[in-house]
Protein backbone atom coordinates (compact mmCIF):
# COMPACT_ATOMS: atom_id res chain seq x y z
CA UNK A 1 -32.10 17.08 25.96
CA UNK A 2 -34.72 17.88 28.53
CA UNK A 3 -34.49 19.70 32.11
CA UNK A 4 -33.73 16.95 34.80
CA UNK A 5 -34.15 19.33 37.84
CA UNK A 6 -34.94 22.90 37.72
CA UNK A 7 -34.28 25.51 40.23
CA UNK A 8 -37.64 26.45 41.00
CA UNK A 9 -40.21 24.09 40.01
CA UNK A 10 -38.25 21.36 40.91
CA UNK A 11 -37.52 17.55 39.23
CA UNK A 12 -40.93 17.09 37.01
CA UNK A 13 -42.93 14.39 37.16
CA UNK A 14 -42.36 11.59 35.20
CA UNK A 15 -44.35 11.05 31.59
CA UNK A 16 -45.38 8.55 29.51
CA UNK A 17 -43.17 8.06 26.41
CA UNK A 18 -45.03 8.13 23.54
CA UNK A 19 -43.87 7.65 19.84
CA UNK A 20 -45.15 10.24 16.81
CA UNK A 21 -43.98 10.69 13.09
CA UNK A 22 -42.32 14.07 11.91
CA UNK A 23 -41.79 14.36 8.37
CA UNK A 24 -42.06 10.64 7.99
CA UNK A 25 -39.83 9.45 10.49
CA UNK A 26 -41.01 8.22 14.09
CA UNK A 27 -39.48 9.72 16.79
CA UNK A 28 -40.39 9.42 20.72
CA UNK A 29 -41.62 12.07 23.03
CA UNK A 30 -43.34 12.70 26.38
CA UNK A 31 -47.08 12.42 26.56
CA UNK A 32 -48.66 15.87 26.86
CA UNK A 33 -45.34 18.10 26.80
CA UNK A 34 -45.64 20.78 24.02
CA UNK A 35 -44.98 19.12 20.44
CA UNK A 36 -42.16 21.81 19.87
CA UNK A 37 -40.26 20.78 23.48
CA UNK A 38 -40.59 16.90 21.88
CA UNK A 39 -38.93 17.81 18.50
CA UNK A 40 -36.73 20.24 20.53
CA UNK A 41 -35.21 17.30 22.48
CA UNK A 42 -34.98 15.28 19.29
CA UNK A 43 -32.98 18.30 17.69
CA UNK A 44 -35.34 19.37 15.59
CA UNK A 45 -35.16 23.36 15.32
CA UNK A 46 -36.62 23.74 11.97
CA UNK A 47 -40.24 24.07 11.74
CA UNK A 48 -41.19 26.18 9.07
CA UNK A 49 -40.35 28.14 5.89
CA UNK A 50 -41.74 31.18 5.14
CA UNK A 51 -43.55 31.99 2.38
CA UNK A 52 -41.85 34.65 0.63
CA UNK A 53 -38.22 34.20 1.33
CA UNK A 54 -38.22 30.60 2.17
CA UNK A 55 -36.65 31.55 5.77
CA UNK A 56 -36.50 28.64 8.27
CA UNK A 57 -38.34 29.05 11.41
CA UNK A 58 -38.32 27.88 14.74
CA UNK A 59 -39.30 28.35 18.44
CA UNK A 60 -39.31 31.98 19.08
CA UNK A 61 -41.70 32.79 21.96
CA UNK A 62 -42.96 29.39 22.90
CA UNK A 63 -45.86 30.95 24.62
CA UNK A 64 -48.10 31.03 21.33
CA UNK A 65 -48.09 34.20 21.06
CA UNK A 66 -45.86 34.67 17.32
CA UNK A 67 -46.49 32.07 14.59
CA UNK A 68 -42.86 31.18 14.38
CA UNK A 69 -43.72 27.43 15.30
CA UNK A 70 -46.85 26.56 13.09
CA UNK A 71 -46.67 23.66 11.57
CA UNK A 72 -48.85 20.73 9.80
CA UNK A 73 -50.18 18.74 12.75
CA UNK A 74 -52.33 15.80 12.00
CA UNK A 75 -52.96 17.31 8.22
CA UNK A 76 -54.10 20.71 9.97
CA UNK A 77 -51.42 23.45 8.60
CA UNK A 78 -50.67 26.51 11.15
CA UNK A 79 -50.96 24.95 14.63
CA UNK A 80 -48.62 26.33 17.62
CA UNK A 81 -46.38 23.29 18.37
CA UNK A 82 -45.32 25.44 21.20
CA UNK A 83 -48.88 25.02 22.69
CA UNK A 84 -50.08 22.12 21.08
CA UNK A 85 -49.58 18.89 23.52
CA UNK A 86 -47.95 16.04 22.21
CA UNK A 87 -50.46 12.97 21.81
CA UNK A 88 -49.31 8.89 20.50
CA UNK A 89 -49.47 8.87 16.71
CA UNK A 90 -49.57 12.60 16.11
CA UNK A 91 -48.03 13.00 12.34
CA UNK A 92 -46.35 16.59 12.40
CA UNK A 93 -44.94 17.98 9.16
CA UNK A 94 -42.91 21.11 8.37
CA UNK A 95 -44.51 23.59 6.64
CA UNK A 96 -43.92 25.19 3.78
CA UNK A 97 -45.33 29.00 3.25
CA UNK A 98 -48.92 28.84 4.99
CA UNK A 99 -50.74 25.22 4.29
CA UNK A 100 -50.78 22.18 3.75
CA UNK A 101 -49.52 21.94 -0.06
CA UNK A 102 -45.95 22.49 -1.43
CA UNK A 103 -45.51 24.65 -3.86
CA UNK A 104 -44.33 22.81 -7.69
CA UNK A 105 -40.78 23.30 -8.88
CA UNK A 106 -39.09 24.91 -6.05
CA UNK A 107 -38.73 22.62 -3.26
CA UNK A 108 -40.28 24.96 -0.65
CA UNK A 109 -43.98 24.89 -0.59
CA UNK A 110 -47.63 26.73 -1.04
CA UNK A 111 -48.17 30.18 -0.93
């Protein structure tokens, strides 16, 4: 789901659809909107776990400001999917604690 007209800025301009792989799967996007708005409008709300409790994460600020939307982006753990534009053949992962590895026998991830 994506804003067709907004009260302000208006109807925005159109965008190249672009496709990407999260997790594995491909899914389609728009060309330079923020990676988090693309798996937003998939439904994707999940982007992280954290480390110590295993707590899902999501968008929280979407200005980059918290860290609530870090993920693994083109085998790079911790980048702001809220800031981070969306390019053809990005590979973004969810991440588990804070890089790239999972952590053995839980299910979760690295510390």
């Amino acid at each position: 789901m994506r804003i067709s007209e907004h009260p302000i800025l208006g109807i925005p301009e159109q965008k190249k659809e672009v496709e990407f792989t999260y997790d594995g799967s491909v899914i389609k996007g728009l060309e330079g909107e923020p990676v988090a708005a693309a798996l937003k409008a998939a439904g994707v709300t999940i982007h992280r776990y954290t480390a110590k409790h295993h707590s899902p994460r999501g968008i929280f600020c979407a200005i980059g400001r918290c860290t609530d939307c870090v993920m693994v982006v083109d085998g790079m753990p911790n980048v702001r999917t809220c800031v981070t534009p969306l390019t053809a053949g990005m590979d973004v992962r969810t991440q588990y604690g804070v890089s790239v590895k999972r952590r053995e026998g839980d299910g979760y991830g690295a510390i």
